[in-house]
N, C-alpha and C. Protein backbone atom coordinates (compact mmCIF):
# COMPACT_ATOMS: atom_id res chain seq x y z
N UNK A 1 0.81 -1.18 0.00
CA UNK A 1 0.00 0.00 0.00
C UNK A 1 0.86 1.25 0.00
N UNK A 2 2.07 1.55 0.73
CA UNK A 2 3.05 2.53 0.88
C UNK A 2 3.27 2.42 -0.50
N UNK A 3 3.93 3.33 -1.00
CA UNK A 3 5.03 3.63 -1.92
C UNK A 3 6.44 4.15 -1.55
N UNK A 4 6.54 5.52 -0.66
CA UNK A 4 7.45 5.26 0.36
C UNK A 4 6.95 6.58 1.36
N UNK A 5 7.86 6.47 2.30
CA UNK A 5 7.87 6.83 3.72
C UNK A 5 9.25 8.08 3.85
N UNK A 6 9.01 9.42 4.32
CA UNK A 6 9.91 10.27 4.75
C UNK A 6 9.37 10.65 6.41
N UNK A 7 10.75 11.13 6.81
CA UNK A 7 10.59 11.45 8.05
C UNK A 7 11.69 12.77 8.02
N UNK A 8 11.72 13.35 9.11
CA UNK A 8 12.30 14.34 9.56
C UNK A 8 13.34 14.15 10.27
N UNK A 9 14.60 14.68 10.36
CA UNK A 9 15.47 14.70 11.38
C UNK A 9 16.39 15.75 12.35
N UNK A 10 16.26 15.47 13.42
CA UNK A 10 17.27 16.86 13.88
C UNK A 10 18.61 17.22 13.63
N UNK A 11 19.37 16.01 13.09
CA UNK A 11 20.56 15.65 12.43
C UNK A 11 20.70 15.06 11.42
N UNK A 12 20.29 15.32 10.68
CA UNK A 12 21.04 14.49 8.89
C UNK A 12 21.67 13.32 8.94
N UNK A 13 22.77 14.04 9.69
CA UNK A 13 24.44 13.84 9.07
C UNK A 13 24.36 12.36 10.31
N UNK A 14 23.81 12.20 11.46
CA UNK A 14 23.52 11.72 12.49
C UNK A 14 22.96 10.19 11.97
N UNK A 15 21.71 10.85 11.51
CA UNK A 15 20.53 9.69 11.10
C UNK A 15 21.37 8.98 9.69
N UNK A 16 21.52 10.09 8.80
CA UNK A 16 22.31 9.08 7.70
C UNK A 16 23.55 8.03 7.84
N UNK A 17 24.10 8.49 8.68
CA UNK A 17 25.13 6.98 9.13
C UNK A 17 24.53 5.98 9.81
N UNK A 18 23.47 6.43 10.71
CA UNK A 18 22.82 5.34 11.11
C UNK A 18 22.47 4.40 10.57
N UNK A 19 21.03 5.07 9.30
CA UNK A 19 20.56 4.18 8.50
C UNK A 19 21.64 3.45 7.59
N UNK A 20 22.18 4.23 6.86
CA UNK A 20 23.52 3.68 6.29
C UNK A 20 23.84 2.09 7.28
N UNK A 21 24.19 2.63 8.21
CA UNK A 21 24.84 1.19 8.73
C UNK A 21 23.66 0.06 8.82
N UNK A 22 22.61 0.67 9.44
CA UNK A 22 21.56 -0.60 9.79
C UNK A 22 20.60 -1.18 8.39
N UNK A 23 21.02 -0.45 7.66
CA UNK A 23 19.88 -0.19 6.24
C UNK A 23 20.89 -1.59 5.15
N UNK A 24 22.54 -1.35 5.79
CA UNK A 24 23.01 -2.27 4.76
C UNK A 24 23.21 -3.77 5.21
N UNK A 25 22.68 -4.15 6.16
CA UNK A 25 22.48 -5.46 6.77
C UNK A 25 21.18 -5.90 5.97
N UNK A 26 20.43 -4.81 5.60
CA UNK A 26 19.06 -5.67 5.10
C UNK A 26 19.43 -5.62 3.29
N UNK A 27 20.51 -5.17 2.94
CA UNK A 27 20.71 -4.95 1.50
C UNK A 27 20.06 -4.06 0.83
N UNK A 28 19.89 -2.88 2.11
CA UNK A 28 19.54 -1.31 1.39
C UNK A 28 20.61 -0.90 1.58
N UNK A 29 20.67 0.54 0.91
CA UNK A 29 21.72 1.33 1.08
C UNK A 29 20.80 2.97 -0.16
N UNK A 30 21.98 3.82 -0.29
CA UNK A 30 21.77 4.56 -0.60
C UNK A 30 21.24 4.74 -2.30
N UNK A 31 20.04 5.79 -2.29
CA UNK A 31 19.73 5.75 -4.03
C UNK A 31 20.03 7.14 -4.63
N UNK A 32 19.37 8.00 -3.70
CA UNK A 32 19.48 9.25 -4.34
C UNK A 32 20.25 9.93 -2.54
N UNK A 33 21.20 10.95 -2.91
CA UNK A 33 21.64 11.61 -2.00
C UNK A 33 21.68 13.22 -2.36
N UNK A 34 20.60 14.12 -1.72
CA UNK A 34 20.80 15.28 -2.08
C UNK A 34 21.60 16.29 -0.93
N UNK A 35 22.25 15.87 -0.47
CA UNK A 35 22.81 16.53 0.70
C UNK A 35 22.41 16.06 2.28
N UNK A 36 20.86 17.09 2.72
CA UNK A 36 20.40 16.63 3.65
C UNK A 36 19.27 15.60 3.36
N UNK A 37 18.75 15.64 2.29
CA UNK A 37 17.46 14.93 1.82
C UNK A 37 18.26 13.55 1.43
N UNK A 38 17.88 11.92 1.79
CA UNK A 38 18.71 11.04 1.22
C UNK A 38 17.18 9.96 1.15
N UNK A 39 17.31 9.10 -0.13
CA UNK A 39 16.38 8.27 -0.17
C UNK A 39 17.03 6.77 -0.05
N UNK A 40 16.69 5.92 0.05
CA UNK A 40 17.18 5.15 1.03
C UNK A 40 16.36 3.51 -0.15
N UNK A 41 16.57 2.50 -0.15
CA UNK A 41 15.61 1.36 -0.75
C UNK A 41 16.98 0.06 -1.23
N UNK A 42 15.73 -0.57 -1.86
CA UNK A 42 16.84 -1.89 -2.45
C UNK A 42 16.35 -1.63 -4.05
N UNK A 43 17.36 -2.23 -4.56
CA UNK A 43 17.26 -2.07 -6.09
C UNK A 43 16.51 -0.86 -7.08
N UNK A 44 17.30 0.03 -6.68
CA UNK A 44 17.22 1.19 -7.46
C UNK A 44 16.30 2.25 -7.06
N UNK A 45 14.98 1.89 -6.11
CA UNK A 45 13.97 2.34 -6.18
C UNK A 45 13.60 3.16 -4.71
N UNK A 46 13.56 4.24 -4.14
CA UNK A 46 14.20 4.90 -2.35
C UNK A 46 12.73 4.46 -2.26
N UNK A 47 12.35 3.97 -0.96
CA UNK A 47 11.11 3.97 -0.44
C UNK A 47 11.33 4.50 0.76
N UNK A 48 12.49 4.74 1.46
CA UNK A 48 12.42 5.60 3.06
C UNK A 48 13.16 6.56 2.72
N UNK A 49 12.87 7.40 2.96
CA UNK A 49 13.54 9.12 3.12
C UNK A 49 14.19 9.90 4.66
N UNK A 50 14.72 10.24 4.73
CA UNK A 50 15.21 11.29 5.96
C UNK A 50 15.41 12.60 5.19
N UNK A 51 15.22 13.80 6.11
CA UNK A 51 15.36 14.67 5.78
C UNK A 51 15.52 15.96 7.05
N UNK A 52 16.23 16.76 6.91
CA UNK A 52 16.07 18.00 8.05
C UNK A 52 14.93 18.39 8.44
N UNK A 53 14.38 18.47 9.44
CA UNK A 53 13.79 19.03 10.60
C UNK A 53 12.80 20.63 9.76
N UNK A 54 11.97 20.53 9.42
CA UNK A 54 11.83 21.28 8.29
C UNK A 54 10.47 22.25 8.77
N UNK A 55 9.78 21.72 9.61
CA UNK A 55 8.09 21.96 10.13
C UNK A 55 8.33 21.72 11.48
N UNK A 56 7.96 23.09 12.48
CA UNK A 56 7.38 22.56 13.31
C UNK A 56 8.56 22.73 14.73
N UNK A 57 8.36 21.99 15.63
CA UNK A 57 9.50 21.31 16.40
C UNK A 57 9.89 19.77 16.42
N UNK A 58 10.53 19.26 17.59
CA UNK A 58 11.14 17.94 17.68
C UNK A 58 10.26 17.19 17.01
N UNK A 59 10.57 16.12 16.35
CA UNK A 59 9.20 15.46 15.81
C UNK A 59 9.08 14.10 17.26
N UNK A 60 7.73 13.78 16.90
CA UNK A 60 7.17 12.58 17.76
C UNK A 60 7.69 11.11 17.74
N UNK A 61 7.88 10.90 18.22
CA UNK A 61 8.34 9.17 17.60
C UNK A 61 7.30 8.26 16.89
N UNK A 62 8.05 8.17 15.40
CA UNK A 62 6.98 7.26 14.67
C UNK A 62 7.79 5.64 15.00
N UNK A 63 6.92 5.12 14.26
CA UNK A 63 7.45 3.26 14.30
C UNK A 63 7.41 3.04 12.83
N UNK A 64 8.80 2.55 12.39
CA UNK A 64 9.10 2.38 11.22
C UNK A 64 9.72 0.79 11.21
N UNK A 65 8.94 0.12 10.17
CA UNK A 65 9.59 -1.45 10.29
C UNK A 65 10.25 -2.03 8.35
N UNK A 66 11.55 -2.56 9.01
CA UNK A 66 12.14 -2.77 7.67
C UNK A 66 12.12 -4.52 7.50
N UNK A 67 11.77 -4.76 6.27
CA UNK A 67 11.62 -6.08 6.02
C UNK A 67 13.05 -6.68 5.64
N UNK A 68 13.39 -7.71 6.69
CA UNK A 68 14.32 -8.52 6.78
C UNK A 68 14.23 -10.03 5.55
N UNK A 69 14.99 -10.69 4.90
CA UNK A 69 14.67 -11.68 4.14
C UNK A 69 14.81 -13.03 4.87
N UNK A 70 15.13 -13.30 6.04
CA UNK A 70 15.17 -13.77 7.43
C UNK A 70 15.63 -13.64 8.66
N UNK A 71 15.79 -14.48 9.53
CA UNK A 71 15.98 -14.13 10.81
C UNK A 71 17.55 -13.63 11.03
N UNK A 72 18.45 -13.79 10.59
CA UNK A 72 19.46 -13.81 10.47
C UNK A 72 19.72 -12.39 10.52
N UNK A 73 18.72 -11.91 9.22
CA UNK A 73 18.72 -10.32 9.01
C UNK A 73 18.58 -9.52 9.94
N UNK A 74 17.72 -9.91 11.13
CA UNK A 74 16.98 -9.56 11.57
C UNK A 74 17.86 -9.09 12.83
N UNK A 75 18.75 -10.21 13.02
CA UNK A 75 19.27 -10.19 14.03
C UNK A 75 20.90 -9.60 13.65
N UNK A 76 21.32 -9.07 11.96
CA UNK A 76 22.25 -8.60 11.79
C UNK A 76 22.20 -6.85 11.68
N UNK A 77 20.54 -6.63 11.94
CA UNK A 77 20.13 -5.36 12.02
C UNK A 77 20.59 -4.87 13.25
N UNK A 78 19.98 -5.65 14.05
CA UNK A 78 19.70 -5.40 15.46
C UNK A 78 21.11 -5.23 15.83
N UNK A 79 22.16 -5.98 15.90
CA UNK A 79 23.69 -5.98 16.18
C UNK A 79 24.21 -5.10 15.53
N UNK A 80 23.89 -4.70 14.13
CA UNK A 80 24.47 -3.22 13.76
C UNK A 80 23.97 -1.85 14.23
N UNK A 81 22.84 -1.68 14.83
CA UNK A 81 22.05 -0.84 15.47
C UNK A 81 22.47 -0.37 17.19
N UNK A 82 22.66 -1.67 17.78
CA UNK A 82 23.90 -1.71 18.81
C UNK A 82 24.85 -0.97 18.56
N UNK A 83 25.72 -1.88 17.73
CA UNK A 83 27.07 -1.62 17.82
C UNK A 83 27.09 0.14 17.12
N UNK A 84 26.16 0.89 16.55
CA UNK A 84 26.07 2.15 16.27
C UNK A 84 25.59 2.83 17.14
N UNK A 85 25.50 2.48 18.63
CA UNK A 85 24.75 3.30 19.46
C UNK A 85 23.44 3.54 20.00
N UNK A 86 22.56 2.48 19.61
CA UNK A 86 21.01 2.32 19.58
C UNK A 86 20.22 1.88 20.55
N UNK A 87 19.63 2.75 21.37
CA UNK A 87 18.87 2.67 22.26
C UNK A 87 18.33 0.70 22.08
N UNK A 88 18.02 0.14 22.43
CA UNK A 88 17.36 -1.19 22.60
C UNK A 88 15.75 -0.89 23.14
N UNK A 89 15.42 -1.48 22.05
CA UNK A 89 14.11 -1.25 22.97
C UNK A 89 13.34 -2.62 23.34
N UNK A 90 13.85 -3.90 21.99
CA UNK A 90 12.97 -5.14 22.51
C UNK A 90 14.16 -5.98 21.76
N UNK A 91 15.29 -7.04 21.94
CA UNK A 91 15.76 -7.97 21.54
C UNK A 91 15.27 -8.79 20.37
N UNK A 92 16.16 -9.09 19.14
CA UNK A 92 15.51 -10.07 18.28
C UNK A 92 14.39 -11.29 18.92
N UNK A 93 13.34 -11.79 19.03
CA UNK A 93 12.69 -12.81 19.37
C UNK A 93 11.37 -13.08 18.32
N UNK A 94 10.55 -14.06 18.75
CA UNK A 94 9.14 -14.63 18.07
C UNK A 94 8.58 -13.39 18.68
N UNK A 95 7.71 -12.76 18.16
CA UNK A 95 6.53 -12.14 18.68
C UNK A 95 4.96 -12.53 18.02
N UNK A 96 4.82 -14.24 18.87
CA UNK A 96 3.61 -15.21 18.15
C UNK A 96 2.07 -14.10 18.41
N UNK A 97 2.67 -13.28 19.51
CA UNK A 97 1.17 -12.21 19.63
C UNK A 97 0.64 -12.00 18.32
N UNK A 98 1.52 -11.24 17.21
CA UNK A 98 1.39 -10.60 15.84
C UNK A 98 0.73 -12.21 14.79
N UNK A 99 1.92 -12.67 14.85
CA UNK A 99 1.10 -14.26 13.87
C UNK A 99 2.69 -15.17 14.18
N UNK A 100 2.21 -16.31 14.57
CA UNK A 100 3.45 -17.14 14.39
C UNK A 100 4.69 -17.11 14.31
N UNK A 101 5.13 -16.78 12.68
CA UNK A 101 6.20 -16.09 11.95
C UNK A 101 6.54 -14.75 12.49
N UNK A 102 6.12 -14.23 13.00
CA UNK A 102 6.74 -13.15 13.06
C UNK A 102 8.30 -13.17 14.17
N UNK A 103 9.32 -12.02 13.68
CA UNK A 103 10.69 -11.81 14.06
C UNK A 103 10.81 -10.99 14.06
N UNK A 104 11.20 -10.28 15.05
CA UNK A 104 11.23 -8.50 15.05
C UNK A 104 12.24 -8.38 16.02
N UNK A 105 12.93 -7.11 15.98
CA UNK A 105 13.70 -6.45 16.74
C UNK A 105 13.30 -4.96 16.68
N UNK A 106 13.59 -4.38 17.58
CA UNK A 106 13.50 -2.55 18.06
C UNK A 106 14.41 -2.11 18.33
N UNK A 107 14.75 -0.70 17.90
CA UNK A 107 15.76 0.02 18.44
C UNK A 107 15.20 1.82 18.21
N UNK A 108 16.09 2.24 19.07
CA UNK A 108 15.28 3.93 18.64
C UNK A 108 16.85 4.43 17.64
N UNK A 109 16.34 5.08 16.49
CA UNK A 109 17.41 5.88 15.70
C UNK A 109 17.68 7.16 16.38
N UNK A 110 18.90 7.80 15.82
CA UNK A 110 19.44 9.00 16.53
C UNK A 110 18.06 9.76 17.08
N UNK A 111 16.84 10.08 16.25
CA UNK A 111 15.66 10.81 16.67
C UNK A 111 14.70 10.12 17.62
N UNK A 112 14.98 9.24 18.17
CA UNK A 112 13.97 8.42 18.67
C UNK A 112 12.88 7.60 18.38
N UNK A 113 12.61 7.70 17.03
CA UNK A 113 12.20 6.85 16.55
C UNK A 113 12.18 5.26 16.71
N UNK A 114 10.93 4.34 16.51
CA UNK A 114 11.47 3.29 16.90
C UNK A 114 10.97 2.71 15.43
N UNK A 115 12.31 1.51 15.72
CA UNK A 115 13.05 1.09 14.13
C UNK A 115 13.03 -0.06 14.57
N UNK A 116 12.59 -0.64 13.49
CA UNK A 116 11.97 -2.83 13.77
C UNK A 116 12.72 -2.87 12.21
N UNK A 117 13.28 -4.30 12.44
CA UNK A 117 13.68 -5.14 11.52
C UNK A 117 12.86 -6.80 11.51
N UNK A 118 12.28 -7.18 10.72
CA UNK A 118 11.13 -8.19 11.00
C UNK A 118 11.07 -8.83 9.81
N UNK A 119 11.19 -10.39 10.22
CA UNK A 119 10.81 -11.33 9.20
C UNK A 119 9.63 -12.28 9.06
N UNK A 120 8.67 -11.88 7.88
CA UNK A 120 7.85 -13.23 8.73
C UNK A 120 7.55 -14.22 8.28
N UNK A 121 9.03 -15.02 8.00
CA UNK A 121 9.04 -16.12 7.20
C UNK A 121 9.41 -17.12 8.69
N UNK A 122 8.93 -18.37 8.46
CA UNK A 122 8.94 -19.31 9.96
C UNK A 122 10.61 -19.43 9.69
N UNK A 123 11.22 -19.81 10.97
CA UNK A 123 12.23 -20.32 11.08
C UNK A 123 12.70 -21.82 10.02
């Protein structure tokens, strides 16, 4: 239903290494880079955006979830999200609440945001 997703940031330069690091465990990385504006996707096409702080004040914490191609991913997100400084908010595990399959991890990005990596292919 998305096509893609932007958000705001209080740091650019902050959030873009972040995603950068946690974005290339799932085999995203960068598509278009306009300075502060960067679009973000797999194969050619940005579906997540960051951008400067543009409206408004601090923004709110949204929940943003990136699709992992398994658990592995899931859990190579989560360890790069760590090892970059990332708040923890829930450990790779099953979360059978959602459906069975499901694999998720949380972390908050430089803005607080909370950032899931999730597979929901069964083990």
């Amino acid at each position: 239903m998305l096509d893609h997703l932007s958000i705001q940031t209080a740091d650019s330069g902050a959030s873009a290494t972040f995603y950068d690091t946690v974005l290339a465990t799932l085999g995203g990385g960068r598509i278009f880079d306009f300075g502060e504006v960067i679009g973000f996707g797999v194969g050619g096409k940005p579906d997540f955006w960051i951008g400067p702080l543009a409206e408004g004040t601090a923004n709110r914490p949204v929940h943003v979830a990136f699709a992992a191609p398994d658990r592995a991913g899931v859990r190579a997100f989560f360890d790069a999200a760590v090892e970059a400084g990332a708040e923890v908010l829930h450990e790779p595990r099953a979360w059978a609440e959602y459906h069975p399959s499901y694999y998720g991890a949380f972390v908050r990005d430089p803005d607080g945001n909370n950032v899931e990596a999730v597979c929901h292919a069964p083990e």
